[in-house]
PDB file of N, CA and C in Angstrom:
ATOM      1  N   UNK A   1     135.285 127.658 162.672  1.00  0.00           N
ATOM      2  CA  UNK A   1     136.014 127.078 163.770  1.00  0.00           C
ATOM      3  C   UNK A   1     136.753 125.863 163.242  1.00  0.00           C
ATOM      4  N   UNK A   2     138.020 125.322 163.504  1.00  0.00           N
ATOM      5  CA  UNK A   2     138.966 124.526 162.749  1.00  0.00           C
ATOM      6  C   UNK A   2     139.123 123.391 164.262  1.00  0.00           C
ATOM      7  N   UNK A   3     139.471 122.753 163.675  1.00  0.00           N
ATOM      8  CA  UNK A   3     139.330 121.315 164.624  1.00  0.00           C
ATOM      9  C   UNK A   3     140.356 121.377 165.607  1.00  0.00           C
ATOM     10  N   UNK A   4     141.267 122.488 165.687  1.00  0.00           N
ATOM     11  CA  UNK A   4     142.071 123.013 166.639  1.00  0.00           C
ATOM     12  C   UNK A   4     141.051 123.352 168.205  1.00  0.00           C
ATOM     13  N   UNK A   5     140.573 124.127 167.305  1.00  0.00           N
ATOM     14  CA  UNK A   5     139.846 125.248 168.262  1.00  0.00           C
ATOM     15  C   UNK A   5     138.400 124.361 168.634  1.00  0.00           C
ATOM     16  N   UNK A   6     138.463 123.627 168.078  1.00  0.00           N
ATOM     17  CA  UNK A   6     137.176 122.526 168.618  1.00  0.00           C
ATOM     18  C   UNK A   6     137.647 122.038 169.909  1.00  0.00           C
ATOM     19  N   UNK A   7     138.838 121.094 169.893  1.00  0.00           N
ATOM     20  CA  UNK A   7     139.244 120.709 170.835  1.00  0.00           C
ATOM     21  C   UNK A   7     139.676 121.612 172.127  1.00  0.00           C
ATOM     22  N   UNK A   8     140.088 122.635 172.032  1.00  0.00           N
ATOM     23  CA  UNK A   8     140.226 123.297 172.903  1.00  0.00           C
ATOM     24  C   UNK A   8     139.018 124.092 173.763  1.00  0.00           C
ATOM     25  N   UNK A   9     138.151 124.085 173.079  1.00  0.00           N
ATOM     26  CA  UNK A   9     137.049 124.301 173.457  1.00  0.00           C
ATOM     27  C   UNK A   9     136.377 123.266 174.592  1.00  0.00           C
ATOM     28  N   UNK A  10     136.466 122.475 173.818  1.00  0.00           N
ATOM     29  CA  UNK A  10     136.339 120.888 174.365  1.00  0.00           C
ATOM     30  C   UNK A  10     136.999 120.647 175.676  1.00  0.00           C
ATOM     31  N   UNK A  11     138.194 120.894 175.601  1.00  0.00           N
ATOM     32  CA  UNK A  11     139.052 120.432 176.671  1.00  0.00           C
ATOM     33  C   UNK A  11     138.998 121.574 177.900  1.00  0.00           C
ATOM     34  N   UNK A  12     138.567 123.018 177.669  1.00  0.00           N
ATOM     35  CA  UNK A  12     138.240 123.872 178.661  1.00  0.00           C
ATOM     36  C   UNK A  12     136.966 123.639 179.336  1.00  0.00           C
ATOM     37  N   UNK A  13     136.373 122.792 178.397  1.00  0.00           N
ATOM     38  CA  UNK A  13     134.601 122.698 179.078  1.00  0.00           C
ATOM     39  C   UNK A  13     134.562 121.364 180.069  1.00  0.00           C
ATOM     40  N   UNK A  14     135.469 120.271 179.799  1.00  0.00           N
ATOM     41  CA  UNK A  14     135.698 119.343 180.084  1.00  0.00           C
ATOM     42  C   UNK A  14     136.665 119.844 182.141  1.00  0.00           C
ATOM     43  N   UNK A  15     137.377 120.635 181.871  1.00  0.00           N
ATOM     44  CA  UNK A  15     137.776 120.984 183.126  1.00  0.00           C
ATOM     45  C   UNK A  15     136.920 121.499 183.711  1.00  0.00           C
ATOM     46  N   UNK A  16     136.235 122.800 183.156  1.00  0.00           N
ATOM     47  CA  UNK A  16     135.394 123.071 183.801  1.00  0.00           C
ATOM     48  C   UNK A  16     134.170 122.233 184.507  1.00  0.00           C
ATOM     49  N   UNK A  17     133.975 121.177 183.668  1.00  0.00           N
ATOM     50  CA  UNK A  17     132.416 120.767 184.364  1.00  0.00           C
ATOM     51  C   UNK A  17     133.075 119.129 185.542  1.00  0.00           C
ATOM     52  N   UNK A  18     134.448 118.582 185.257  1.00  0.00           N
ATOM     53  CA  UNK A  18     135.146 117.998 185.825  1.00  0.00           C
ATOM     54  C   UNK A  18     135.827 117.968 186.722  1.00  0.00           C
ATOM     55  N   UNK A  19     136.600 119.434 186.512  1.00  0.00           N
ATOM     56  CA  UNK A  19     137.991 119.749 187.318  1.00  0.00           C
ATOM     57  C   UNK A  19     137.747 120.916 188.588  1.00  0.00           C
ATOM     58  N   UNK A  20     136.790 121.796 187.864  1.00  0.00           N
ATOM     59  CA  UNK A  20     136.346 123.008 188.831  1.00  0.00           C
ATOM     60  C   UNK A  20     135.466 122.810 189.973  1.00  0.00           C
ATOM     61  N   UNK A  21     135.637 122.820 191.344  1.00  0.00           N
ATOM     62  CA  UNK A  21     134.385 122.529 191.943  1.00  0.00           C
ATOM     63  C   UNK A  21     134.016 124.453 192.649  1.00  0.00           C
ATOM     64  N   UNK A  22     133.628 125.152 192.064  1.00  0.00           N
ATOM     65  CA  UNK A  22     133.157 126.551 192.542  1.00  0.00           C
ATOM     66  C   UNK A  22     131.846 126.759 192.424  1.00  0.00           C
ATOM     67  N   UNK A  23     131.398 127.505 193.379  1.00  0.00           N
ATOM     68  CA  UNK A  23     129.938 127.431 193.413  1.00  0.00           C
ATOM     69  C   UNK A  23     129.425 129.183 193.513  1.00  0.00           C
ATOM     70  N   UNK A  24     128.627 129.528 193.078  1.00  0.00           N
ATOM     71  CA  UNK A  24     128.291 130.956 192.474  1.00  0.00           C
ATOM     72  C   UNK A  24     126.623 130.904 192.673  1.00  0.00           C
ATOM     73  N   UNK A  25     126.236 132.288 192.505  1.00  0.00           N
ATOM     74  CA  UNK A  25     125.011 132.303 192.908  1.00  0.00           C
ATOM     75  C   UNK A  25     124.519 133.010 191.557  1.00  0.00           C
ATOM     76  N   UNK A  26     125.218 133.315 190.983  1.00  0.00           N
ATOM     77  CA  UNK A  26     125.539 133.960 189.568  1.00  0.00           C
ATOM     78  C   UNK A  26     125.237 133.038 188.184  1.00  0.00           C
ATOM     79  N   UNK A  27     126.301 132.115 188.182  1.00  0.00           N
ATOM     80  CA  UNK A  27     126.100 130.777 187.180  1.00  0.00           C
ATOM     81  C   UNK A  27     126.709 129.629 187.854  1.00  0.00           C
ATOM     82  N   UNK A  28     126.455 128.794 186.763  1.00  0.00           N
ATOM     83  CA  UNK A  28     126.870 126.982 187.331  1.00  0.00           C
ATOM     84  C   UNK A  28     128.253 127.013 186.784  1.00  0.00           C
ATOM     85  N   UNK A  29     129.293 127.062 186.812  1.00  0.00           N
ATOM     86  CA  UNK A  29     130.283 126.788 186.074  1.00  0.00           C
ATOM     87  C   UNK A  29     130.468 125.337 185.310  1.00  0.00           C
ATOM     88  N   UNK A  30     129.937 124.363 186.238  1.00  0.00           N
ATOM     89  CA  UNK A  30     129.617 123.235 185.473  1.00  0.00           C
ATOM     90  C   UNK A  30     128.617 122.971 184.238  1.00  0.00           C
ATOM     91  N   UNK A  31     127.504 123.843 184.076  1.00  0.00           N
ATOM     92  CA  UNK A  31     126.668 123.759 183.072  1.00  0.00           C
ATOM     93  C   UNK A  31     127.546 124.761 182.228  1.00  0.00           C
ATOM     94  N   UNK A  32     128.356 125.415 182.052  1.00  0.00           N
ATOM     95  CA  UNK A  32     129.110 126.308 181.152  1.00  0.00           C
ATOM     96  C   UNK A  32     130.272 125.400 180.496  1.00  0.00           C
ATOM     97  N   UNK A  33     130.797 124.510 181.302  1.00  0.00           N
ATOM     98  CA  UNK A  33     131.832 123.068 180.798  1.00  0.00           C
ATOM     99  C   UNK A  33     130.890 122.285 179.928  1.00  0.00           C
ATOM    100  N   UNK A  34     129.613 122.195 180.488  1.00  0.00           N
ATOM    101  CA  UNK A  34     129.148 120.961 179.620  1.00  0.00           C
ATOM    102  C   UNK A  34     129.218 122.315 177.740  1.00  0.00           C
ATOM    103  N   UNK A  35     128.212 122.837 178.053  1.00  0.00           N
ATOM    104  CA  UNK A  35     127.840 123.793 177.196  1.00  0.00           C
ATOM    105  C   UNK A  35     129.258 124.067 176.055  1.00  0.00           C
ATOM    106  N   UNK A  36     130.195 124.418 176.756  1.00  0.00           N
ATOM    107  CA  UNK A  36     131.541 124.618 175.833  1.00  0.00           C
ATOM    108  C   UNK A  36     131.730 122.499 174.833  1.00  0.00           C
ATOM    109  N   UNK A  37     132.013 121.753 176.245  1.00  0.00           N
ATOM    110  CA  UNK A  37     131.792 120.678 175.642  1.00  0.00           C
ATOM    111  C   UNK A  37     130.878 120.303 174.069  1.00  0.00           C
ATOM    112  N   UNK A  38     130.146 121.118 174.155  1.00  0.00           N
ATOM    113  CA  UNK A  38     129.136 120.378 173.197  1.00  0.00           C
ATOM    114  C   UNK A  38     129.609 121.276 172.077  1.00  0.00           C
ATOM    115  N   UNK A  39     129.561 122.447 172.222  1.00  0.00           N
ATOM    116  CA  UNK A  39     129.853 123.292 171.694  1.00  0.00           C
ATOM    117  C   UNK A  39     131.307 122.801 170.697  1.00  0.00           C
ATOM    118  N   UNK A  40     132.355 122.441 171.496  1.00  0.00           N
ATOM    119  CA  UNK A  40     133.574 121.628 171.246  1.00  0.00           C
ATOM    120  C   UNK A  40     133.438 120.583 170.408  1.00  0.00           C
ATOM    121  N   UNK A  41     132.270 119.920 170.706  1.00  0.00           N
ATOM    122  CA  UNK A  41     132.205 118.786 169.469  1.00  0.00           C
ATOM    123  C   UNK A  41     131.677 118.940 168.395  1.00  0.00           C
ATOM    124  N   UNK A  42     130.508 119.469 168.698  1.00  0.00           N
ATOM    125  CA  UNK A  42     130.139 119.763 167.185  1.00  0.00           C
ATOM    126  C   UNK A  42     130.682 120.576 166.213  1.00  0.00           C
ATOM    127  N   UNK A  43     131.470 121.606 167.131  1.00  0.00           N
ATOM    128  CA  UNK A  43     132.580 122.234 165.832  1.00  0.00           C
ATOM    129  C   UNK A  43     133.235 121.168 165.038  1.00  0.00           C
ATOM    130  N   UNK A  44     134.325 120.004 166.211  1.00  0.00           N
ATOM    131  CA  UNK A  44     134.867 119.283 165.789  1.00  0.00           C
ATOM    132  C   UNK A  44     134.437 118.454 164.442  1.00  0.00           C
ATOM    133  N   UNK A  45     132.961 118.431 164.721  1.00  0.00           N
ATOM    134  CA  UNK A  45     132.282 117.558 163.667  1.00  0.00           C
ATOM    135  C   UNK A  45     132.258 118.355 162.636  1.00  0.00           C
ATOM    136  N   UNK A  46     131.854 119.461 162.899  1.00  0.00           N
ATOM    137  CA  UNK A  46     131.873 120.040 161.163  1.00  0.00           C
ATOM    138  C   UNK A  46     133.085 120.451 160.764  1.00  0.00           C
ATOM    139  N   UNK A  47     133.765 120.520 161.258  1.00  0.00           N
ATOM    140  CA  UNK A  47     135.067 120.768 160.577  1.00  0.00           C
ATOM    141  C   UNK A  47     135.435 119.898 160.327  1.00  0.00           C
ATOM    142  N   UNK A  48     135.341 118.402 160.738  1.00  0.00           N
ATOM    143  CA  UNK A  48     135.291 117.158 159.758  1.00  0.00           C
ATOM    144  C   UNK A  48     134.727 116.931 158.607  1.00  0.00           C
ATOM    145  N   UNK A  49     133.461 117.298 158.387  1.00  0.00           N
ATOM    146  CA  UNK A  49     133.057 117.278 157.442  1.00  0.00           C
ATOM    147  C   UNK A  49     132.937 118.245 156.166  1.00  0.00           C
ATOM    148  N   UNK A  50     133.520 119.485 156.704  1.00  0.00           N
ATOM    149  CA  UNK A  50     134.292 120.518 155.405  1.00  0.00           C
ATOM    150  C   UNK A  50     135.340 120.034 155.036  1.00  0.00           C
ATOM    151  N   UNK A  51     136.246 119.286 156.180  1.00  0.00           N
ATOM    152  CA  UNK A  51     137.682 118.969 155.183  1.00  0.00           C
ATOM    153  C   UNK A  51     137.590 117.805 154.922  1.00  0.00           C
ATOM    154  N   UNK A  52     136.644 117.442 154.987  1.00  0.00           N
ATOM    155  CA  UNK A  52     136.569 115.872 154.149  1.00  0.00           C
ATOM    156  C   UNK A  52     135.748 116.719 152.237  1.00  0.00           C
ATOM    157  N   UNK A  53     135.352 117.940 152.814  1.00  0.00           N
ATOM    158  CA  UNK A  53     134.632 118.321 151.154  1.00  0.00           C
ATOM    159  C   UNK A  53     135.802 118.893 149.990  1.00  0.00           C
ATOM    160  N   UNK A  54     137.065 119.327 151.386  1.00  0.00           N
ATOM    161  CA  UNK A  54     138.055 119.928 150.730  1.00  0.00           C
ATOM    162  C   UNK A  54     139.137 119.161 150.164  1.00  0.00           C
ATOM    163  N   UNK A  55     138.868 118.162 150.473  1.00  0.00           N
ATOM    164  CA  UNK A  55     139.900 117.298 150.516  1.00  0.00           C
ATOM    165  C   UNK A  55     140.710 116.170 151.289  1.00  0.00           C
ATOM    166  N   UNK A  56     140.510 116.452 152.942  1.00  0.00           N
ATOM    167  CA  UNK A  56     141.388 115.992 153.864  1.00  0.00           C
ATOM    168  C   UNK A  56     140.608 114.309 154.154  1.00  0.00           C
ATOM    169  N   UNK A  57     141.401 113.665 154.553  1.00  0.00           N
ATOM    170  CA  UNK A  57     140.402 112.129 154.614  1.00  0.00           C
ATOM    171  C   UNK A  57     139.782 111.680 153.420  1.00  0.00           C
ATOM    172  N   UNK A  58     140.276 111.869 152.571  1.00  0.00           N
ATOM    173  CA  UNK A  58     139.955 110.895 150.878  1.00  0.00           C
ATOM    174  C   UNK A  58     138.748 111.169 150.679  1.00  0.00           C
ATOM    175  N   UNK A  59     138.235 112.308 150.919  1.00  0.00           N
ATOM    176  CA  UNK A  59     136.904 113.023 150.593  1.00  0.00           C
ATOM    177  C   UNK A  59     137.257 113.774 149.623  1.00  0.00           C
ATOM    178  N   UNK A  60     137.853 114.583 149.055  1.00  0.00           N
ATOM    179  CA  UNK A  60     138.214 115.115 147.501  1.00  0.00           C
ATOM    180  C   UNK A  60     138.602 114.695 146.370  1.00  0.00           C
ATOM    181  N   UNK A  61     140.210 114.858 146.686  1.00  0.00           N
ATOM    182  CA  UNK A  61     140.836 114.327 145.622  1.00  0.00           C
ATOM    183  C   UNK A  61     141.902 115.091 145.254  1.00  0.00           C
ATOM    184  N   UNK A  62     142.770 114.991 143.867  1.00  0.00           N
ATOM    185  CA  UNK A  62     143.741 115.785 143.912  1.00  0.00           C
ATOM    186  C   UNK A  62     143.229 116.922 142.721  1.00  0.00           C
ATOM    187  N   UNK A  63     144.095 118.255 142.815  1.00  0.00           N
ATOM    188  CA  UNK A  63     143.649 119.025 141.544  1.00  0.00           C
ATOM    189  C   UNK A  63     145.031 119.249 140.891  1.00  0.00           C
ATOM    190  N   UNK A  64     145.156 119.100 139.594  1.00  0.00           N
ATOM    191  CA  UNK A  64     146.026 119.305 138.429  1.00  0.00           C
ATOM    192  C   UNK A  64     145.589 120.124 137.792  1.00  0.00           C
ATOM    193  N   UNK A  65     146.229 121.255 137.391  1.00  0.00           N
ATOM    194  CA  UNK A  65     146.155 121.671 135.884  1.00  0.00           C
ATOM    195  C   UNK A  65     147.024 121.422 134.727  1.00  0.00           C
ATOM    196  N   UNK A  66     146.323 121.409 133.291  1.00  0.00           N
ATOM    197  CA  UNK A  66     147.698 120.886 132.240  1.00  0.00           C
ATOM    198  C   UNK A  66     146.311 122.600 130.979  1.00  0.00           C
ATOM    199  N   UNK A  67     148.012 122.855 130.526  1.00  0.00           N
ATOM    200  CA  UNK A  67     147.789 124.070 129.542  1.00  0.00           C
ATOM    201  C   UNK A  67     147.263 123.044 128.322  1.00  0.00           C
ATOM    202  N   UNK A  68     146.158 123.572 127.567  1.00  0.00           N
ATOM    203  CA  UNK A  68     145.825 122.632 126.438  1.00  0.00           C
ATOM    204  C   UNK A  68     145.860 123.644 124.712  1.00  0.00           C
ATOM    205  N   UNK A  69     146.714 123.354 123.824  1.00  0.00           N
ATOM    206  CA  UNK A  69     146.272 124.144 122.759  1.00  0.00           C
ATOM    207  C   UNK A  69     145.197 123.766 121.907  1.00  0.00           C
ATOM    208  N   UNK A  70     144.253 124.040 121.647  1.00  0.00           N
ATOM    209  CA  UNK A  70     143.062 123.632 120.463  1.00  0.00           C
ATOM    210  C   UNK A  70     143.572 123.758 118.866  1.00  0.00           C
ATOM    211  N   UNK A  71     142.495 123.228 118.207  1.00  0.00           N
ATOM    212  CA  UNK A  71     142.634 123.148 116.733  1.00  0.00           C
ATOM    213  C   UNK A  71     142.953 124.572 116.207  1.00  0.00           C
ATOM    214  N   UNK A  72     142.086 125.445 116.708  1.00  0.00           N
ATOM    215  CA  UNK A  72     142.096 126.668 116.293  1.00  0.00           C
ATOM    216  C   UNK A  72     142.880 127.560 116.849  1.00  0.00           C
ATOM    217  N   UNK A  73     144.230 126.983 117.863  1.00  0.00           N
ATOM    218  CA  UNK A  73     145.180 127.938 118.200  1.00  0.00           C
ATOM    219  C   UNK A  73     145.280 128.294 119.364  1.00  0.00           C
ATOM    220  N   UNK A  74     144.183 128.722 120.101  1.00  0.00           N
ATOM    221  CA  UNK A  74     143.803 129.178 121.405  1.00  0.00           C
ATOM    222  C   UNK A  74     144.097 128.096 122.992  1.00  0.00           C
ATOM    223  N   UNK A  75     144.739 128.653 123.543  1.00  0.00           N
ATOM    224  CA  UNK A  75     145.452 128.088 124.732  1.00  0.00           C
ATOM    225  C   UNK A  75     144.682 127.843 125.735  1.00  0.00           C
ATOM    226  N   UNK A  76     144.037 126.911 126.365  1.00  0.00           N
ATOM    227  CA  UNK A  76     143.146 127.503 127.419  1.00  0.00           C
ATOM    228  C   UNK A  76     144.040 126.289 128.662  1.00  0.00           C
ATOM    229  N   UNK A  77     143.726 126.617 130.165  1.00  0.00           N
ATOM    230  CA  UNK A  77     144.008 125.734 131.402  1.00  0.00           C
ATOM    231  C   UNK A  77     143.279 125.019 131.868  1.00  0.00           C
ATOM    232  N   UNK A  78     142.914 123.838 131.787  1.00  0.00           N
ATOM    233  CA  UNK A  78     141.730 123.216 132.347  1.00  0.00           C
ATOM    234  C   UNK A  78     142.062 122.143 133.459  1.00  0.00           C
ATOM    235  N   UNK A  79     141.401 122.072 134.160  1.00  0.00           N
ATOM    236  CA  UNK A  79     141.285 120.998 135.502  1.00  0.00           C
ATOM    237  C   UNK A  79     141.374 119.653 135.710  1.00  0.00           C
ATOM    238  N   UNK A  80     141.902 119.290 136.385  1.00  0.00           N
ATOM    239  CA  UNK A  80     141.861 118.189 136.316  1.00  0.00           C
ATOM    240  C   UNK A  80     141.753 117.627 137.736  1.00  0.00           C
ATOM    241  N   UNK A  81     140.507 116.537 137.651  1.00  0.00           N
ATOM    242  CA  UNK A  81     140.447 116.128 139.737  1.00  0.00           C
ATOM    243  C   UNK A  81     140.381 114.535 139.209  1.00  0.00           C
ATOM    244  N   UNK A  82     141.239 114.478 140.293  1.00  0.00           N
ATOM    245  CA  UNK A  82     141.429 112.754 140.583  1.00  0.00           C
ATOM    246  C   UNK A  82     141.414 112.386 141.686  1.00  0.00           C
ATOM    247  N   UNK A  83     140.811 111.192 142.323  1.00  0.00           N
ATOM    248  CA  UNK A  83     140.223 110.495 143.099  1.00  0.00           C
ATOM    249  C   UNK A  83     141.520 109.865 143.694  1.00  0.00           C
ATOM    250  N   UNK A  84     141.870 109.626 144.454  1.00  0.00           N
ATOM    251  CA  UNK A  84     142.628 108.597 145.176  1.00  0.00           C
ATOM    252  C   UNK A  84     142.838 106.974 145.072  1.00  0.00           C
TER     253      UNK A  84
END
């Protein structure tokens, strides 16, 4: 779930347990707002904290590659990560 879809989650549960006043004998529609709500944030949260692993918010870094030739001829690509 991507921090898009967090919020929207969020913001449907938020009407619902706010905006909707319907009453059912079936379910609460308000305990289904909160429920999406929570649901909504904690996506939000972890998808903060993957793109902070990936990179986003100065939690990674940058990646370079540079082609390197060795003594003995052989070409290899190696990595390079730098910090901000």
């Amino acid at each position: 779930m991507g921090v898009g879809a967090s919020l929207v989650l969020f913001a449907i549960g938020a009407i619902m347990r706010f905006a909707i006043s319907v009453s059912s004998s079936h379910f609460n529609v308000e305990t289904i707002g909160v429920i999406l709500m929570i649901v909504g944030a904690v996506g939000f949260v972890v998808s903060l904290f993957f793109w902070s692993t990936w990179g986003g918010f100065g939690g990674g870094g940058y990646r370079r590659q540079r082609t390197v030739t060795g003594s003995d001829g052989v070409t290899r690509r190696e990595d390079i990560y730098e910090r901000p």
